[in-house]
Protein backbone atom coordinates (compact mmCIF):
# COMPACT_ATOMS: atom_id res chain seq x y z
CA UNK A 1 96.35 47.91 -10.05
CA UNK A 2 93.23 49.75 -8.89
CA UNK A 3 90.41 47.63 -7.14
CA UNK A 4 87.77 50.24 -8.26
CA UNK A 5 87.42 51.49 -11.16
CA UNK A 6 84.41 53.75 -12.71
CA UNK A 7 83.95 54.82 -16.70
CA UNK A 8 82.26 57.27 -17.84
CA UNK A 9 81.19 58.93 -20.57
CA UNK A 10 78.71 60.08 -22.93
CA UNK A 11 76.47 56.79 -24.81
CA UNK A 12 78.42 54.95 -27.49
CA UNK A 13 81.90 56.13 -26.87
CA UNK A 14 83.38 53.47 -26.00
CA UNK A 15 83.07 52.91 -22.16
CA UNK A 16 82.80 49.14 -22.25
CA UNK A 17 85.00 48.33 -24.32
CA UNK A 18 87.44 50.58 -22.34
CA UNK A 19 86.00 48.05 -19.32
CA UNK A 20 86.59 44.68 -21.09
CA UNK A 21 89.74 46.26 -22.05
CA UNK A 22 90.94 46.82 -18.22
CA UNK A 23 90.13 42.85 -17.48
CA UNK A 24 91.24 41.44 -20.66
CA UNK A 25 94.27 39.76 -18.94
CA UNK A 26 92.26 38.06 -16.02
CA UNK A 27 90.88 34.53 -17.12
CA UNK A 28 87.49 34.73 -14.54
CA UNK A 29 85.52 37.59 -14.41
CA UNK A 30 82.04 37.78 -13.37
CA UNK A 31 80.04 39.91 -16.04
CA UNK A 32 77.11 41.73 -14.20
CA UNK A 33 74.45 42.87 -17.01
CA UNK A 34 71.77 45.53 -15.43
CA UNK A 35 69.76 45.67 -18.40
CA UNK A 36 67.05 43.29 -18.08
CA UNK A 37 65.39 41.75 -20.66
CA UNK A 38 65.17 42.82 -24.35
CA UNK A 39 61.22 42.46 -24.39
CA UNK A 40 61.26 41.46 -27.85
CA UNK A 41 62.83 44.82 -29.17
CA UNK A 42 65.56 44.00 -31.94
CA UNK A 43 67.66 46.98 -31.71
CA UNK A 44 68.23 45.94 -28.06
CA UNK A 45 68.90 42.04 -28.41
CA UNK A 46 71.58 43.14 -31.11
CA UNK A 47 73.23 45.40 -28.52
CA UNK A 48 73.56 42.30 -25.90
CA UNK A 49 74.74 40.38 -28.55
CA UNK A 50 77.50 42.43 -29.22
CA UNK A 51 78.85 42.45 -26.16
CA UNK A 52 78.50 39.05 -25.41
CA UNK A 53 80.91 38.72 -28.54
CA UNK A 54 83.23 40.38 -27.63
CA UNK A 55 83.71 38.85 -23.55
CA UNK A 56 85.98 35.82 -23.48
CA UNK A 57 84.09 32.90 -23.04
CA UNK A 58 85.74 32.33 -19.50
CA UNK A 59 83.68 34.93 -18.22
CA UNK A 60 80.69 34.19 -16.21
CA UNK A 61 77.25 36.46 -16.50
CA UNK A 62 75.01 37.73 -13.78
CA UNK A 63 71.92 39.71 -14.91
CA UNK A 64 71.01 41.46 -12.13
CA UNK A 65 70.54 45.00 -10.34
CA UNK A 66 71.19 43.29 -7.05
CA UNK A 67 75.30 44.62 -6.90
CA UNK A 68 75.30 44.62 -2.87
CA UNK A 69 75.45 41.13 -2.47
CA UNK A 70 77.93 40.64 -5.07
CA UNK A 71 80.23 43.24 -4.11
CA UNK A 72 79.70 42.09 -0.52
CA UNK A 73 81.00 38.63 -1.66
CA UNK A 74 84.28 37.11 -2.33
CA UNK A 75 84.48 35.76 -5.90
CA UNK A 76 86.25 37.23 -9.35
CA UNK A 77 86.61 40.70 -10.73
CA UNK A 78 82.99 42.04 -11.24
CA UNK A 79 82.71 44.14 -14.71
CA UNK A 80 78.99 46.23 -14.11
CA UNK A 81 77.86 47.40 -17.25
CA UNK A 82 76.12 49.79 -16.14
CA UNK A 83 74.98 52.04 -13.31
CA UNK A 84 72.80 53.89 -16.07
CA UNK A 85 70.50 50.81 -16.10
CA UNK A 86 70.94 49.66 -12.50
CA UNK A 87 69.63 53.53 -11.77
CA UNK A 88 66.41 53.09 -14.47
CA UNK A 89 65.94 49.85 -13.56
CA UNK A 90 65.77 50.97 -9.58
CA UNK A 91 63.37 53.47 -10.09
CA UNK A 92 61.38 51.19 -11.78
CA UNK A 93 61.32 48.77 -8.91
CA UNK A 94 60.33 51.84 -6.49
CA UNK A 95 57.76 53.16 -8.95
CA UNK A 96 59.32 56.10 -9.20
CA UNK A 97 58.56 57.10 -12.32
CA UNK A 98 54.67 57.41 -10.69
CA UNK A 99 55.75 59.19 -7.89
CA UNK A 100 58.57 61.33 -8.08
CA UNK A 101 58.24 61.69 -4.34
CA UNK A 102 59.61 58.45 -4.00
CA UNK A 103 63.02 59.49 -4.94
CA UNK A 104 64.06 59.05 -1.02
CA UNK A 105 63.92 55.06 -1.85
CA UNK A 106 66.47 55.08 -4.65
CA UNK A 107 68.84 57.81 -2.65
CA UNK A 108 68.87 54.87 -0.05
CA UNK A 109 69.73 52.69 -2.55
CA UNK A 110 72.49 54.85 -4.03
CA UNK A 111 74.19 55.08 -0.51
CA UNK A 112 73.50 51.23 0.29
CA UNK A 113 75.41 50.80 -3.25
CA UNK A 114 78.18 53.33 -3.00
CA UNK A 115 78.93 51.50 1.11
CA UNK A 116 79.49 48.14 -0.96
CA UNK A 117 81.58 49.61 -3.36
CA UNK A 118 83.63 51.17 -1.23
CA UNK A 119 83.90 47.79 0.87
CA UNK A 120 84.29 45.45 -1.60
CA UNK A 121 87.40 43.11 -1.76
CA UNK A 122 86.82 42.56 -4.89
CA UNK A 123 88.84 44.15 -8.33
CA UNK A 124 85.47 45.80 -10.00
CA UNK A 125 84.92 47.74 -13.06
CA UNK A 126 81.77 49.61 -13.64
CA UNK A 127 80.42 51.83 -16.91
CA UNK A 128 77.83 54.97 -16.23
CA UNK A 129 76.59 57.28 -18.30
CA UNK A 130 77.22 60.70 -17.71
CA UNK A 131 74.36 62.57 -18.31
CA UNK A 132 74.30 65.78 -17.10
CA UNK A 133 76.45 68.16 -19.96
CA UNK A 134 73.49 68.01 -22.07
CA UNK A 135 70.26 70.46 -22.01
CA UNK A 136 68.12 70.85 -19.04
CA UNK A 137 65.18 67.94 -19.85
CA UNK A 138 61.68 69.32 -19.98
CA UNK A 139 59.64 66.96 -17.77
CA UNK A 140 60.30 66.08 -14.35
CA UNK A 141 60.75 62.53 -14.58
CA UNK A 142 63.55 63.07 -16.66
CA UNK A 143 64.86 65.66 -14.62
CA UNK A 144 65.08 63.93 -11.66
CA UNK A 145 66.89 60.52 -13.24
CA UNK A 146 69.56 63.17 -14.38
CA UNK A 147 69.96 64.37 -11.07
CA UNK A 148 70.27 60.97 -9.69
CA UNK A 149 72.43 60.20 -11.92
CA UNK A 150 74.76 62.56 -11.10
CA UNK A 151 74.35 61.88 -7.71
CA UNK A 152 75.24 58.15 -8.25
CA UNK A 153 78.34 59.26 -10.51
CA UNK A 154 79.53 61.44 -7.83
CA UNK A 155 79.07 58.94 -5.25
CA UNK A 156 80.85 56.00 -6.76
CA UNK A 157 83.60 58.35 -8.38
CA UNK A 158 84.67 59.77 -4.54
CA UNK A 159 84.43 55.80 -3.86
CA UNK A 160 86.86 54.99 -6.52
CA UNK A 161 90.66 53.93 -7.04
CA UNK A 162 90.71 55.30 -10.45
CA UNK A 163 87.89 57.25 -12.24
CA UNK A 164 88.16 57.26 -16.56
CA UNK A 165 86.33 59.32 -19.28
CA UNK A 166 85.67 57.91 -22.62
CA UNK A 167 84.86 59.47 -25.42
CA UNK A 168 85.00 58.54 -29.18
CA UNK A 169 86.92 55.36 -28.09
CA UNK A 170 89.48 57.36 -26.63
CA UNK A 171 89.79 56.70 -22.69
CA UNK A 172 91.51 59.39 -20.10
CA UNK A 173 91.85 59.39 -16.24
CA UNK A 174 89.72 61.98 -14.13
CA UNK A 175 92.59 63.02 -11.33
């Protein structure tokens, strides 16, 4: 069985499902939400509680965009869902979204993330969006996310025992 494991795909098609899918058999996995909190927004809160429905209730749950440690630690199969919101989440935290210039801080990151991955002893399963087959965004703020998304994507895919695309529900391995 593959130790690392990234999922891809467009938003909504099915990626972490495809994730809970690949852990369904082991009784302790460590759940690692990046999303933050819902800040009151209902559309959000109904997301997380979806998911939460559907993980067995053996799993634990870290909320967190912290992965080094974790993945530098020995414990149970870590399911990240997702790098998308680790990424907008980290450029939040750098103030990025201020100061574009600032992207250096988060490409640190990236590599400090991808070296932890690639070390881990520990089975993990992450979800990303892919962003980057859609239209060429307008502002540069958005511009640059995309590009560090694909950057990040990249990064953990070269990183990875098996890389998988999902899309509507349907999941197929990148070789």
């Amino acid at each position: 069985m593959p130790d690392r494991t990234l999922i891809l795909g467009g938003a909504r098609s099915g990626k972490s499902v495809a994730a809970e899918r690949l852990l369904s058999a082991e009784p302790d996995v460590l759940y690692v939400a990046t999303g933050g909190e819902d800040s009151g927004d209902a559309e959000w809160a109904a997301r997380v509680a979806k998911h939460q429905a559907r993980r067995p209730a053996s799993w634990g749950l870290a909320e967190t965009i912290d992965l080094v440690p974790l993945l530098e630690s020995p414990g149970p199969p870590l399911l990240i869902d997702c790098l998308t919101l680790w990424l907008s989440r980290t450029m939040d935290t750098r103030n990025v979204w201020s100061d574009l210039g600032r992207a250096d801080l988060v490409e640190q990151q990236i590599a400090e993330l991808a070296d932890a991955w690639s070390a881990t002893a520990r089975r993990v399963v992450a979800v990303s969006n892919d962003v980057g087959s859609g239209i060429v965004p307008a502002d540069p703020g958005t511009r640059l996310f995309r590009d560090l998304m694909g950057r990040l994507n990249t990064t953990i895919s070269l990183a990875s025992d098996q890389v998988l695309w999902t899309v509507a529900g349907r999941t197929l391995p990148l070789t």
